[in-house]
Structures are given as structure tokens and as C-alpha cells.
PDB file of N, CA and C in Angstrom:
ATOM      1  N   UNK A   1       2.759 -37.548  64.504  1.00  0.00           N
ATOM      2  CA  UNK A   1       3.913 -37.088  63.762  1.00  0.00           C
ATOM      3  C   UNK A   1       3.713 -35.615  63.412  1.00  0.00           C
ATOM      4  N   UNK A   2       4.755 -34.725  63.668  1.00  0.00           N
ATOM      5  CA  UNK A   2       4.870 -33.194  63.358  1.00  0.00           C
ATOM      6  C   UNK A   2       4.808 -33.538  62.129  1.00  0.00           C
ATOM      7  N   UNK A   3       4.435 -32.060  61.414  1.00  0.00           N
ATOM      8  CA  UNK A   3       4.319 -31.653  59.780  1.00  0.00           C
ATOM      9  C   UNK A   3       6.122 -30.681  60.209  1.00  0.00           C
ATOM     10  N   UNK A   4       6.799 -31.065  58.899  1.00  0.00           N
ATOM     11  CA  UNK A   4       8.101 -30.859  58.560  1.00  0.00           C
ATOM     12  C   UNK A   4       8.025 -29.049  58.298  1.00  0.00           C
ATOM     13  N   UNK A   5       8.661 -27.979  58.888  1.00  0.00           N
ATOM     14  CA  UNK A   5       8.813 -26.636  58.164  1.00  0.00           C
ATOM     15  C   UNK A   5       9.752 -26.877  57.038  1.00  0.00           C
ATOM     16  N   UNK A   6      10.077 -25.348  56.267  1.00  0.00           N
ATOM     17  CA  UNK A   6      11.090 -25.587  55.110  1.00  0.00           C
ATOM     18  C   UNK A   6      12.447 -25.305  56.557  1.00  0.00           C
ATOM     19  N   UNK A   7      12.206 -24.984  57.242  1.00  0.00           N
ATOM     20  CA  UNK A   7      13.553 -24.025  58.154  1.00  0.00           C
ATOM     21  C   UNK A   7      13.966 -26.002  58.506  1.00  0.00           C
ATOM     22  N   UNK A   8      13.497 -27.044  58.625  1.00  0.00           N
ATOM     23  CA  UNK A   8      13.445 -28.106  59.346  1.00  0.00           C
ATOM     24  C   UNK A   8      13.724 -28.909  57.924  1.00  0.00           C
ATOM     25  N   UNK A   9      13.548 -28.918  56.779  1.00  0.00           N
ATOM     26  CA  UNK A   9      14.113 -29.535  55.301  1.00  0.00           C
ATOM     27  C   UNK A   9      15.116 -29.374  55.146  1.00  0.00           C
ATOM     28  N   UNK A  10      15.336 -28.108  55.218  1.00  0.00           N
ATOM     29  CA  UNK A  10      17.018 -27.258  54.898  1.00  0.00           C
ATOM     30  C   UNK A  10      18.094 -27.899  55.779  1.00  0.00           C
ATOM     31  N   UNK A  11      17.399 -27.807  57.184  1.00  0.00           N
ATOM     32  CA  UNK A  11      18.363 -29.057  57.994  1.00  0.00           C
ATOM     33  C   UNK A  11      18.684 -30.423  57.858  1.00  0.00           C
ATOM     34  N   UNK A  12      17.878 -30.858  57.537  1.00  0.00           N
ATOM     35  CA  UNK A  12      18.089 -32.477  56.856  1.00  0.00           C
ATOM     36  C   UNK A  12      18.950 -31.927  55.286  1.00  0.00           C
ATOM     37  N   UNK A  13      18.584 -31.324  54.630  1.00  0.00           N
ATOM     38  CA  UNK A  13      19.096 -31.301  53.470  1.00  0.00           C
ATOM     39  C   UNK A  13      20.727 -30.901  53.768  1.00  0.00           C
ATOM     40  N   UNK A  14      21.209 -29.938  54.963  1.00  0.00           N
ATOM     41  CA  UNK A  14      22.309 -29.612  55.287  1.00  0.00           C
ATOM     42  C   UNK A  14      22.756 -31.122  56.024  1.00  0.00           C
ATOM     43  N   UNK A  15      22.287 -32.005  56.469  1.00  0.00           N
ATOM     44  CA  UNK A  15      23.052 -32.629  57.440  1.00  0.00           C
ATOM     45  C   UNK A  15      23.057 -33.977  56.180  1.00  0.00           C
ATOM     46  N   UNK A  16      22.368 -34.281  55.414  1.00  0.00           N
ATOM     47  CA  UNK A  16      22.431 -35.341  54.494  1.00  0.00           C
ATOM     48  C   UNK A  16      23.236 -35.003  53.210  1.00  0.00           C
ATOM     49  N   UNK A  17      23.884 -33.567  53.299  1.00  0.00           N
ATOM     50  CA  UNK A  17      24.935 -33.413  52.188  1.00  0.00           C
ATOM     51  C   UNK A  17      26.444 -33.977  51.846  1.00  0.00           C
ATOM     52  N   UNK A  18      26.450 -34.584  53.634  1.00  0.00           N
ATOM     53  CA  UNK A  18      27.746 -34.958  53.573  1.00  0.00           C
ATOM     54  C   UNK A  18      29.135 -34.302  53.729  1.00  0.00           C
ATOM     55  N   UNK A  19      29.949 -34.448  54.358  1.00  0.00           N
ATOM     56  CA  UNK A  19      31.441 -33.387  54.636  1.00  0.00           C
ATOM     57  C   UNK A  19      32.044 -32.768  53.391  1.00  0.00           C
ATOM     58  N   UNK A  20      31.751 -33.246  52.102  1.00  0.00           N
ATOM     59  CA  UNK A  20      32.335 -33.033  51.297  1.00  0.00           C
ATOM     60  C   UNK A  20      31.457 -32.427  50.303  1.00  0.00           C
ATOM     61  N   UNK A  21      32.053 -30.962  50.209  1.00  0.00           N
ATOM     62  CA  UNK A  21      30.710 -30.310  48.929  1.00  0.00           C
ATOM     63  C   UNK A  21      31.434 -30.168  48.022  1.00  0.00           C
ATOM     64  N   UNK A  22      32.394 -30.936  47.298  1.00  0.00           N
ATOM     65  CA  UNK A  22      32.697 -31.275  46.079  1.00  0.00           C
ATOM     66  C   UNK A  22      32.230 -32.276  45.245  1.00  0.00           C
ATOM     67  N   UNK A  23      31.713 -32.424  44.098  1.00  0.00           N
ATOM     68  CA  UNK A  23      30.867 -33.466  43.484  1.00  0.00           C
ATOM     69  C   UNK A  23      31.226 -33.474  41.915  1.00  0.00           C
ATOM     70  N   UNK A  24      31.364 -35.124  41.760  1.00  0.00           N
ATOM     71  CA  UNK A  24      30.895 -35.426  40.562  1.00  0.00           C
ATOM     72  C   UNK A  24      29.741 -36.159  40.011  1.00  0.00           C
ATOM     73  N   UNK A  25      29.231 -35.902  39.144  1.00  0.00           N
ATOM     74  CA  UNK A  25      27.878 -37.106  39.094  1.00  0.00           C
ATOM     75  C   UNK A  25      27.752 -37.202  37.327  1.00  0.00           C
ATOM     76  N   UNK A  26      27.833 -38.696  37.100  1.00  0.00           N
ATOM     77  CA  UNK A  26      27.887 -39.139  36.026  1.00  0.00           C
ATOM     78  C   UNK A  26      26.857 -39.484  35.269  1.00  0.00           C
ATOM     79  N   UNK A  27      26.168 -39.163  34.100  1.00  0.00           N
ATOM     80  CA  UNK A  27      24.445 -39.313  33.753  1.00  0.00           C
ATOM     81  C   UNK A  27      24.593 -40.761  33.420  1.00  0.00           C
ATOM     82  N   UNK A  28      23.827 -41.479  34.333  1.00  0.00           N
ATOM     83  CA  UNK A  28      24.117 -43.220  34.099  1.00  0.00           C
ATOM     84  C   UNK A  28      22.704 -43.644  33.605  1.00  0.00           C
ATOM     85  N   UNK A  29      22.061 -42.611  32.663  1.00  0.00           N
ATOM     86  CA  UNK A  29      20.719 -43.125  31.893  1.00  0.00           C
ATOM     87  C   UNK A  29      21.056 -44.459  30.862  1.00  0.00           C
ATOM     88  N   UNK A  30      19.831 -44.944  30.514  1.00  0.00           N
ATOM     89  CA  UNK A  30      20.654 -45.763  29.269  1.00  0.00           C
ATOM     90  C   UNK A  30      20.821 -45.479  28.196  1.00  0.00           C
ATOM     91  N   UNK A  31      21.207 -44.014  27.796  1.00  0.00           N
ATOM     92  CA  UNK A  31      21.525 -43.341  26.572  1.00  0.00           C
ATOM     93  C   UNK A  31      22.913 -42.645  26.966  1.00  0.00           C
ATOM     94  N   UNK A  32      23.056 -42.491  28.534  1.00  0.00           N
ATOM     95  CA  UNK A  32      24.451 -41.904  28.853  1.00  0.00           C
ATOM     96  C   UNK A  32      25.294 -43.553  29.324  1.00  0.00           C
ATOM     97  N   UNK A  33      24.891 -44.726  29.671  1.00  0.00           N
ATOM     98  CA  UNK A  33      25.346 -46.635  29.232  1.00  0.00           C
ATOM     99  C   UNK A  33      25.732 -46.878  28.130  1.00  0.00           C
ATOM    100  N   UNK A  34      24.902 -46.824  27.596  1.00  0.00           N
ATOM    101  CA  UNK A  34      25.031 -46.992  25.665  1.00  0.00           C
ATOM    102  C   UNK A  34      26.229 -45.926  25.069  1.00  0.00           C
ATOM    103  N   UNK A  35      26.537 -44.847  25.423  1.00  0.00           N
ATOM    104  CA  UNK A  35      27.157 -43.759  24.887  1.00  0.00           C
ATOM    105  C   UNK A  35      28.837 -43.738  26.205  1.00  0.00           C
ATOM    106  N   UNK A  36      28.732 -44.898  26.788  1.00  0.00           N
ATOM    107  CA  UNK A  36      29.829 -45.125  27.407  1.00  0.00           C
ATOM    108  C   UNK A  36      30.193 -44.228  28.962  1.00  0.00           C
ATOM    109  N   UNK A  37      29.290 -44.198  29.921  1.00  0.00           N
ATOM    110  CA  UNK A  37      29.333 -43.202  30.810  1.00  0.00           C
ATOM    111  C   UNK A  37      29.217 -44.516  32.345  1.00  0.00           C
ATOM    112  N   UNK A  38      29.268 -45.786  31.979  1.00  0.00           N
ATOM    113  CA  UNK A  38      29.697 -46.984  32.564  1.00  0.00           C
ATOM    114  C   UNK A  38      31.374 -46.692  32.821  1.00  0.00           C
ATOM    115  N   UNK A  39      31.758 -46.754  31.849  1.00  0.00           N
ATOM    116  CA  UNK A  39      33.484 -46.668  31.795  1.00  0.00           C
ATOM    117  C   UNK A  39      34.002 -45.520  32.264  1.00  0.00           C
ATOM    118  N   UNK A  40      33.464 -44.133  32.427  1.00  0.00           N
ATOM    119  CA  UNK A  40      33.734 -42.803  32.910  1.00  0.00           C
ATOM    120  C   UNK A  40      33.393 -42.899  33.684  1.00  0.00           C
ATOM    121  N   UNK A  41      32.149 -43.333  34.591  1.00  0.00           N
ATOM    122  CA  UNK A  41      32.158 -43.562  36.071  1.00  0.00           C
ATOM    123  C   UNK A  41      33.052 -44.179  36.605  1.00  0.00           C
ATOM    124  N   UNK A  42      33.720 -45.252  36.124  1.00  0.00           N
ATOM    125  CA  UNK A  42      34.382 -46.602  37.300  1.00  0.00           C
ATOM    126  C   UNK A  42      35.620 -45.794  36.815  1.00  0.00           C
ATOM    127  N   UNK A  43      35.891 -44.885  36.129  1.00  0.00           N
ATOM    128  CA  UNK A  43      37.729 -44.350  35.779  1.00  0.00           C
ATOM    129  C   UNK A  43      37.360 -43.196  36.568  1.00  0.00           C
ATOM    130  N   UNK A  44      36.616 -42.867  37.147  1.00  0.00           N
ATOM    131  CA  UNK A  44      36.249 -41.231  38.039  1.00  0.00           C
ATOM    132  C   UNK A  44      36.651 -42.228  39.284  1.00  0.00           C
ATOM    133  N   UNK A  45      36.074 -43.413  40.003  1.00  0.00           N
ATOM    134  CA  UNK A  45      36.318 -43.951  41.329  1.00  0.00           C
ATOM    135  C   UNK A  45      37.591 -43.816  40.918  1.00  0.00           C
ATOM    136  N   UNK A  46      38.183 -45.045  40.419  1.00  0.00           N
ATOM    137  CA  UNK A  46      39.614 -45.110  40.171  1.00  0.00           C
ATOM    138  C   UNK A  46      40.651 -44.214  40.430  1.00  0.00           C
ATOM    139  N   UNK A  47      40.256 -43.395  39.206  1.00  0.00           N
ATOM    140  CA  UNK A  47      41.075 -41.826  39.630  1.00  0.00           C
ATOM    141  C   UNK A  47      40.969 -41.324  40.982  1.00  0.00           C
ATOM    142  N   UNK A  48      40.043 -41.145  41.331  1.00  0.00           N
ATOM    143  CA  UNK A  48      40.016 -40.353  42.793  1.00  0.00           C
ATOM    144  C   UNK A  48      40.651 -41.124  44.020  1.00  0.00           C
ATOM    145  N   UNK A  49      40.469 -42.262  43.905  1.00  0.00           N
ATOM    146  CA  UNK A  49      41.183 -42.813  44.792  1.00  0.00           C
ATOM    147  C   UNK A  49      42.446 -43.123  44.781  1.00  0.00           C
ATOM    148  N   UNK A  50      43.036 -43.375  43.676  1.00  0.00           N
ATOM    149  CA  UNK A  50      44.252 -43.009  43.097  1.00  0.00           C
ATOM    150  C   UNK A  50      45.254 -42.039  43.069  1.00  0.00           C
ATOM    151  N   UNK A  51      44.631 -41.176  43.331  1.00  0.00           N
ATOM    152  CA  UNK A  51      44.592 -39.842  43.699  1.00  0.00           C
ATOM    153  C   UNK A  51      45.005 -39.002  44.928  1.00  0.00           C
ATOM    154  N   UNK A  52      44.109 -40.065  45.802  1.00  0.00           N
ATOM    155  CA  UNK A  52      43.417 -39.608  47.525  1.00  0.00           C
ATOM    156  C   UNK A  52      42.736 -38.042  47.138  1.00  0.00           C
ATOM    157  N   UNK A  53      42.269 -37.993  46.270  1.00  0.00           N
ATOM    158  CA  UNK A  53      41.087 -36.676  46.067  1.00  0.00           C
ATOM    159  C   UNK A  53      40.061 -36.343  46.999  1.00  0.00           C
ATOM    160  N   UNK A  54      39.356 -35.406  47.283  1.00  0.00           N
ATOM    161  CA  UNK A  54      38.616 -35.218  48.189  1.00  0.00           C
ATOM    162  C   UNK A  54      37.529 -34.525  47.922  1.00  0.00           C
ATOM    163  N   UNK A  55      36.443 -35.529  46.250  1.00  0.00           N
ATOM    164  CA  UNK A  55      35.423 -35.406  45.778  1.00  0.00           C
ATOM    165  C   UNK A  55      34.689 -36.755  45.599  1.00  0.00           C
ATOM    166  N   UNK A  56      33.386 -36.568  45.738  1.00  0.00           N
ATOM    167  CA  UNK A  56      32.257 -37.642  46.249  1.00  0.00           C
ATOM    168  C   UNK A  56      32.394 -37.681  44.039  1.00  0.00           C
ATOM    169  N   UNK A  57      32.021 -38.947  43.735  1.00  0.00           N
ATOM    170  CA  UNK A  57      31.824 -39.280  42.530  1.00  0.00           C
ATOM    171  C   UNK A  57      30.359 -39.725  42.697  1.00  0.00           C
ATOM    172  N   UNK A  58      29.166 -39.502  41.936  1.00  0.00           N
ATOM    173  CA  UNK A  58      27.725 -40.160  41.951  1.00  0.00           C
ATOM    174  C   UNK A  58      27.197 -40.749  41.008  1.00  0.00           C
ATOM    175  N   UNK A  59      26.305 -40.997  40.813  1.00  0.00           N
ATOM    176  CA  UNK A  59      25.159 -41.295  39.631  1.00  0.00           C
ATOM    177  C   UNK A  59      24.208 -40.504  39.396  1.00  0.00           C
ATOM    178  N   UNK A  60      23.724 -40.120  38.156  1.00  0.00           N
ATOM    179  CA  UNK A  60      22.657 -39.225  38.350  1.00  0.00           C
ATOM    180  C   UNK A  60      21.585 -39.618  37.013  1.00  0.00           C
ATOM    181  N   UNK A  61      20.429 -39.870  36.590  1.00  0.00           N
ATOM    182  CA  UNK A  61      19.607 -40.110  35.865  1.00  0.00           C
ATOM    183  C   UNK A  61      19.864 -39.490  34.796  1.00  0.00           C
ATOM    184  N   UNK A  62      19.016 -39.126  33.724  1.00  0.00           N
ATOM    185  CA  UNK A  62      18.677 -38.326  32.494  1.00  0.00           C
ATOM    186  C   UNK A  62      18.625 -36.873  32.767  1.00  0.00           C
ATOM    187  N   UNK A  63      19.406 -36.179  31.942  1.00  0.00           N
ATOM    188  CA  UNK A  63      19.312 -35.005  31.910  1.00  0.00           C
ATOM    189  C   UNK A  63      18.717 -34.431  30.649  1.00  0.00           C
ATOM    190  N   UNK A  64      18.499 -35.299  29.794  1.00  0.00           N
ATOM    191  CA  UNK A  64      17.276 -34.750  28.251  1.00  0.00           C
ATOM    192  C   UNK A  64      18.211 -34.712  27.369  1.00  0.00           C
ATOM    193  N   UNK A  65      19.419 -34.503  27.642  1.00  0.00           N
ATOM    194  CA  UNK A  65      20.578 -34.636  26.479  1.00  0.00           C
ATOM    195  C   UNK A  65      21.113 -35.741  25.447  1.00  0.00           C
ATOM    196  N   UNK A  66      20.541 -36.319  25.278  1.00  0.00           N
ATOM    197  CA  UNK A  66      20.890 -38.168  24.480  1.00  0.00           C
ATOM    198  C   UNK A  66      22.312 -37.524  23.811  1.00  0.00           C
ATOM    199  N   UNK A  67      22.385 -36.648  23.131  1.00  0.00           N
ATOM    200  CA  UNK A  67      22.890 -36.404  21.732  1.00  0.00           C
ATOM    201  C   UNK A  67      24.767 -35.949  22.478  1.00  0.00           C
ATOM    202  N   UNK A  68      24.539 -35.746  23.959  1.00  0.00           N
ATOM    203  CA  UNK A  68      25.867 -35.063  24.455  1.00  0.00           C
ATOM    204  C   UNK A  68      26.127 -36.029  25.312  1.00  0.00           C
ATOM    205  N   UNK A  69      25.727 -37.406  25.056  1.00  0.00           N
ATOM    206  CA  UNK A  69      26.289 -38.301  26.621  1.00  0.00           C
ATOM    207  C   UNK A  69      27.410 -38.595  25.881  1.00  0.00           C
ATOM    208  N   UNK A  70      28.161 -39.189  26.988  1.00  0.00           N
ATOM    209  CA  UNK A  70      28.004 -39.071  29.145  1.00  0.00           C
ATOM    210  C   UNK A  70      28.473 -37.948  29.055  1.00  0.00           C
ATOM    211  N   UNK A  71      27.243 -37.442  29.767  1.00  0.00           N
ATOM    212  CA  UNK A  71      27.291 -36.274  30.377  1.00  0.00           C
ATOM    213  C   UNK A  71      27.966 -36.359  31.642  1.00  0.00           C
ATOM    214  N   UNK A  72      28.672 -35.540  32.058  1.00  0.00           N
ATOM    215  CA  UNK A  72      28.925 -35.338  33.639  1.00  0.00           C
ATOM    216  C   UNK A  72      29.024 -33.535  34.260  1.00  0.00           C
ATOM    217  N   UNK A  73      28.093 -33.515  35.257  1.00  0.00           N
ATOM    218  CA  UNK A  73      28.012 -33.163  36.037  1.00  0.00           C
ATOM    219  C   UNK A  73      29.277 -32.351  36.921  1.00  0.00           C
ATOM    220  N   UNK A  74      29.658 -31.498  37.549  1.00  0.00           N
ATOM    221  CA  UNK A  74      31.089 -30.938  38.538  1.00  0.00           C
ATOM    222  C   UNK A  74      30.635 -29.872  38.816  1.00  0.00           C
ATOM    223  N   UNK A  75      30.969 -29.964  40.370  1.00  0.00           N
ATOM    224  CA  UNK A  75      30.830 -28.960  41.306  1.00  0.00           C
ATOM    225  C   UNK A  75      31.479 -28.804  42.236  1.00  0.00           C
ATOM    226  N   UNK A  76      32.419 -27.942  42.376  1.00  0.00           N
ATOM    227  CA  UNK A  76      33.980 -27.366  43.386  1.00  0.00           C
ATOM    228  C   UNK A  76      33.798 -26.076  43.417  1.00  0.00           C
ATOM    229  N   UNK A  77      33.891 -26.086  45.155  1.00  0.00           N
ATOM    230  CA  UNK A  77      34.077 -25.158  45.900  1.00  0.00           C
ATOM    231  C   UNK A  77      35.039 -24.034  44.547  1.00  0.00           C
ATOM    232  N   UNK A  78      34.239 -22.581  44.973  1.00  0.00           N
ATOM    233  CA  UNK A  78      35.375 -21.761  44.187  1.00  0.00           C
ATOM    234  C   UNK A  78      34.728 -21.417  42.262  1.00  0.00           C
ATOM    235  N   UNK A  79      34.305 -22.530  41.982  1.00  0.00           N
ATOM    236  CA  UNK A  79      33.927 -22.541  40.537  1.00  0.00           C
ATOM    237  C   UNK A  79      32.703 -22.777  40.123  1.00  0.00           C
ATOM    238  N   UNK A  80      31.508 -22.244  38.863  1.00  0.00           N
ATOM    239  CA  UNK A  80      30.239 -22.231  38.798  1.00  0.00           C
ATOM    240  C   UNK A  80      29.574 -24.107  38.524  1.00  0.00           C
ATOM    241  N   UNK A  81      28.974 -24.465  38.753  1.00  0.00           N
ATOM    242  CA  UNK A  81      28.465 -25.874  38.496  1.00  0.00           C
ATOM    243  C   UNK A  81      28.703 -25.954  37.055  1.00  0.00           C
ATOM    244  N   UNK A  82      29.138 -26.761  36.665  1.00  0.00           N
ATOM    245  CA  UNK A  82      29.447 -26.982  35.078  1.00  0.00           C
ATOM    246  C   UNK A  82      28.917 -28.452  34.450  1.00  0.00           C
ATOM    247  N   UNK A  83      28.482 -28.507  33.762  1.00  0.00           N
ATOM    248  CA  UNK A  83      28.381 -29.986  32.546  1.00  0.00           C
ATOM    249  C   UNK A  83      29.040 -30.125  31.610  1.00  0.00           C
ATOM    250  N   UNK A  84      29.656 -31.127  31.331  1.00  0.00           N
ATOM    251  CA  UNK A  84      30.627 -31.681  30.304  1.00  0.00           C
ATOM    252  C   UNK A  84      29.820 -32.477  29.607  1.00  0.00           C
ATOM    253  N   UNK A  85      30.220 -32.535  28.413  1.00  0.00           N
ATOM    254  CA  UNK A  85      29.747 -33.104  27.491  1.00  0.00           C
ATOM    255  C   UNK A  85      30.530 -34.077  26.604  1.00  0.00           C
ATOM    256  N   UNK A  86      30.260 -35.682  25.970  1.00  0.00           N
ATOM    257  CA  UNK A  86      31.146 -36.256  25.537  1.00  0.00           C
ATOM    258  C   UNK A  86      32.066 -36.363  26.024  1.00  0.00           C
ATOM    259  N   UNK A  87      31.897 -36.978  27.377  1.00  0.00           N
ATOM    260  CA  UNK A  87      32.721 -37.618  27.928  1.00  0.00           C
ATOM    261  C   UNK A  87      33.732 -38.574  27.822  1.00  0.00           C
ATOM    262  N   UNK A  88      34.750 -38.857  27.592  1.00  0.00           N
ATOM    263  CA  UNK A  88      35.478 -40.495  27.691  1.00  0.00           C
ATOM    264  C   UNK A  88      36.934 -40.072  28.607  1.00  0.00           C
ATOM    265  N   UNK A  89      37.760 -41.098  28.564  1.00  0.00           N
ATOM    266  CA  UNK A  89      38.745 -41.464  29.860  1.00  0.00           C
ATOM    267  C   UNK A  89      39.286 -40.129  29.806  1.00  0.00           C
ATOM    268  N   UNK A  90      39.659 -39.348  28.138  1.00  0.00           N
ATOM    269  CA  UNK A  90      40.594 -37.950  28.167  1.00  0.00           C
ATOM    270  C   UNK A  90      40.055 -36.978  28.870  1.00  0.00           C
ATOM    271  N   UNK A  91      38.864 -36.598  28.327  1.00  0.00           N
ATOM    272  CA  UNK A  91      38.067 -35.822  28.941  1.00  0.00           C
ATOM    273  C   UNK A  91      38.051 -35.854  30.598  1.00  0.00           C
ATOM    274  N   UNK A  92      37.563 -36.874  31.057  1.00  0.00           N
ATOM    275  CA  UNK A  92      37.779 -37.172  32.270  1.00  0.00           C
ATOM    276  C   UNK A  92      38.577 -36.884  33.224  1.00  0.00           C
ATOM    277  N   UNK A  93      40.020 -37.529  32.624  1.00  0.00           N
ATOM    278  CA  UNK A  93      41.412 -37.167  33.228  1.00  0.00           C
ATOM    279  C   UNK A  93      41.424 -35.234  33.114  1.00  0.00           C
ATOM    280  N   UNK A  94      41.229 -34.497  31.793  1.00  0.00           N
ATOM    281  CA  UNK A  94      40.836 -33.073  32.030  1.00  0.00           C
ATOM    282  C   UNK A  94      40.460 -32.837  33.116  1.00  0.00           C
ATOM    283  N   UNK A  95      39.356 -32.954  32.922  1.00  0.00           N
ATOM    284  CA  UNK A  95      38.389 -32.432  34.408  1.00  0.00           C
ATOM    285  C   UNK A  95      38.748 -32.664  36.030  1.00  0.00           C
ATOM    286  N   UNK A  96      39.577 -33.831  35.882  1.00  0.00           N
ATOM    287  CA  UNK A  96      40.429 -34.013  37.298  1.00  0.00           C
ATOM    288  C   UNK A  96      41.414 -33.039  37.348  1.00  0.00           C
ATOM    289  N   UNK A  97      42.448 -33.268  36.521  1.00  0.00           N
ATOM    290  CA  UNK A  97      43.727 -32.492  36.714  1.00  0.00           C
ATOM    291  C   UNK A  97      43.153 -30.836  36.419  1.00  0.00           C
ATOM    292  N   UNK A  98      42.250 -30.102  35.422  1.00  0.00           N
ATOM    293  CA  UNK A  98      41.880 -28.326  35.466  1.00  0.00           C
ATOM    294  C   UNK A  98      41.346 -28.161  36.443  1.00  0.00           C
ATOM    295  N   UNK A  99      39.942 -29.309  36.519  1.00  0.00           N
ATOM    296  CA  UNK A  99      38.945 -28.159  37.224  1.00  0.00           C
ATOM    297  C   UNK A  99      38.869 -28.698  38.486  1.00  0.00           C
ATOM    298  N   UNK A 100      39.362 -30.424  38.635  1.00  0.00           N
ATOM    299  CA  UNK A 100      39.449 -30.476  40.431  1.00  0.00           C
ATOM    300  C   UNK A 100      40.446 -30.008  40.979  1.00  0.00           C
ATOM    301  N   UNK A 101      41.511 -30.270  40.140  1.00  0.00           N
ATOM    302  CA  UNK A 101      43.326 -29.660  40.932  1.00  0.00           C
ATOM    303  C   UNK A 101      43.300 -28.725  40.895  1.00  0.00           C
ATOM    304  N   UNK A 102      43.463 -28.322  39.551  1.00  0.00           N
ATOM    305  CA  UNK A 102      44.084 -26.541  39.596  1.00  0.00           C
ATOM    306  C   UNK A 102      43.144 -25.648  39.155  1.00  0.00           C
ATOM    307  N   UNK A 103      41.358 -25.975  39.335  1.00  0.00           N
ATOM    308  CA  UNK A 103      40.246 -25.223  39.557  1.00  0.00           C
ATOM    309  C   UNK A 103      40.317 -24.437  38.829  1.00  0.00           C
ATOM    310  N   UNK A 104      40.626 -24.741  37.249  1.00  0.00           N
ATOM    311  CA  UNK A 104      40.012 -24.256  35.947  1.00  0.00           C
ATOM    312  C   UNK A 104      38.993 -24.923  34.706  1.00  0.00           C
ATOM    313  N   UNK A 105      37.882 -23.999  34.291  1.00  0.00           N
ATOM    314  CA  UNK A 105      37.300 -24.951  33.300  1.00  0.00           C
ATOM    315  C   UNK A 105      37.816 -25.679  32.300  1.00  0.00           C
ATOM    316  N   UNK A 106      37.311 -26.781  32.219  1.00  0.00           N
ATOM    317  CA  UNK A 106      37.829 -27.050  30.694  1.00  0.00           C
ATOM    318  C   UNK A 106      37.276 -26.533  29.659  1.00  0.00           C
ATOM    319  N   UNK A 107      37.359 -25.330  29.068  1.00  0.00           N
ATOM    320  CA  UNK A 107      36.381 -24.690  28.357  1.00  0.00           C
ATOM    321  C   UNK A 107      35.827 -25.342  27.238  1.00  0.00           C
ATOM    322  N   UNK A 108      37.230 -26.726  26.150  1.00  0.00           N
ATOM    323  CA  UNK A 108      36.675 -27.077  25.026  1.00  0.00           C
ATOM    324  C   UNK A 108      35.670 -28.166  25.300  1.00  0.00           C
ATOM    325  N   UNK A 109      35.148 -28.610  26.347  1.00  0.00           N
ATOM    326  CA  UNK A 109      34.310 -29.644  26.460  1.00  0.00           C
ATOM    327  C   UNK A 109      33.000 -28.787  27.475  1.00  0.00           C
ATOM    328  N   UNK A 110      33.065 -28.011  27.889  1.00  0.00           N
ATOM    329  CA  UNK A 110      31.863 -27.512  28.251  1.00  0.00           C
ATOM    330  C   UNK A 110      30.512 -27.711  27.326  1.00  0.00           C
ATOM    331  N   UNK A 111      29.402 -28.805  28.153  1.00  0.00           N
ATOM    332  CA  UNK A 111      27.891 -28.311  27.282  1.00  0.00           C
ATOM    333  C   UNK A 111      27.539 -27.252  27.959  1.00  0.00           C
ATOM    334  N   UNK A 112      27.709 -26.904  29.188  1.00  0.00           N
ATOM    335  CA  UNK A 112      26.872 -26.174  29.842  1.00  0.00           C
ATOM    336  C   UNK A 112      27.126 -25.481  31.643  1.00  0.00           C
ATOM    337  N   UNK A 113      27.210 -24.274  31.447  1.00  0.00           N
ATOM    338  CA  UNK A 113      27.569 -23.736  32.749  1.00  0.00           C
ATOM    339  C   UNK A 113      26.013 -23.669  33.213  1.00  0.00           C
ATOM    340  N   UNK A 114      26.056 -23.834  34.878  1.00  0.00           N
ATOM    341  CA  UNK A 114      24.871 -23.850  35.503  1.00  0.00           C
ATOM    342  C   UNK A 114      24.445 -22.690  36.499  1.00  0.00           C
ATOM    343  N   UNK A 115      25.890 -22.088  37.144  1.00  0.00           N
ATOM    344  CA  UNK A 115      25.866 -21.530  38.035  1.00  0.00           C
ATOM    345  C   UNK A 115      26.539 -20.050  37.831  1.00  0.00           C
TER     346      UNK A 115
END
């Protein structure tokens, strides 16, 4: 078996990203469960398909934040990676209709710009 270069990672990492580099990912720790980020995930499928949207929805572990779950995660073409904070269905529906449709932040729920 060959030893992997980074020039040969980057390719797997490009070809395992998937057609779609729009993303949501929902902190499904059990402090972002407990704090209701169960119910903001399955209303993110919902919505999007509801929708016919053309963003991947995920799961994503602990981000160290207990105190701001559900956290979520967003990343669209055009706009810096952002985290939301205190999440529930309103919030949610926000973040579809500003920052996936008409690709503005929601500024009053921002925890955290990334990018």
C-alpha cells in the first residue's frame, strides 16, 4: 500500500464533499438534545425538502458551547461560515428564508462568524 501525499488528501477530501457546497449542520451533542436541536434538525429536513432547496442538512458533535444550544452551523456559497445560536423552529425558518434564500445574516441570532 502507497503512503497518501497531502496533494492526494485534498483529492479525496474534494471528491467526498459532495455536489453541493452548501451546508447545514446541527450540534446533536446531548446538551444541543436536551436544549432541543432534535426538533431543529428534523424541521431543517422538512423545510428543505419542502422547499426543493439545494442544501445538505448534517449532524455535527459538541462545539464547547452548552450555554448557546442548538447550535447550528451555515455555510452558502457567497457568505462567511456563521453559527447561530438558540436555535428553535423561528430561528430556523430565519435562517432558511435570509441567509439560504435571500443570502443575508441573521444578525440578531448570530453566536459567531467563522469566516
Amino acid at each position: 500500500m502507497n503512503k497518501l501525499t497531502p496533494h492526494d488528501l485534498e483529492k479525496m477530501h474534494q471528491a467526498s464533499s459532495g455536489a453541493s457546497k452548501d451546508w447545514i449542520k446541527v450540534g446533536m451533542s446531548s446538551c444541543g438534545i436536551a436544549a432541543g436541536a432534535d426538533d431543529v434538525f428534523n424541521f431543517f429536513i422538512e423545510e428543505v425538502k419542502k422547499r426543493n432547496l439545494q442544501i445538505e442538512i448534517k449532524k455535527c458533535g459538541c462545539a464547547g458551547a452548552c450555554y448557546a444550544e442548538p447550535l447550528v452551523e451555515v455555510s452558502v456559497a457567497g457568505l462567511p461560515p456563521v453559527v447561530y445560536g438558540a436555535v428553535n423552529k423561528e430561528v430556523a425558518t430565519k435562517i432558511l428564508e435570509k441567509h439560504v434564500i435571500s443570502k443575508m445574516l441573521v444578525n440578531d441570532c448570530i453566536f459567531e462568524v467563522l469566516g
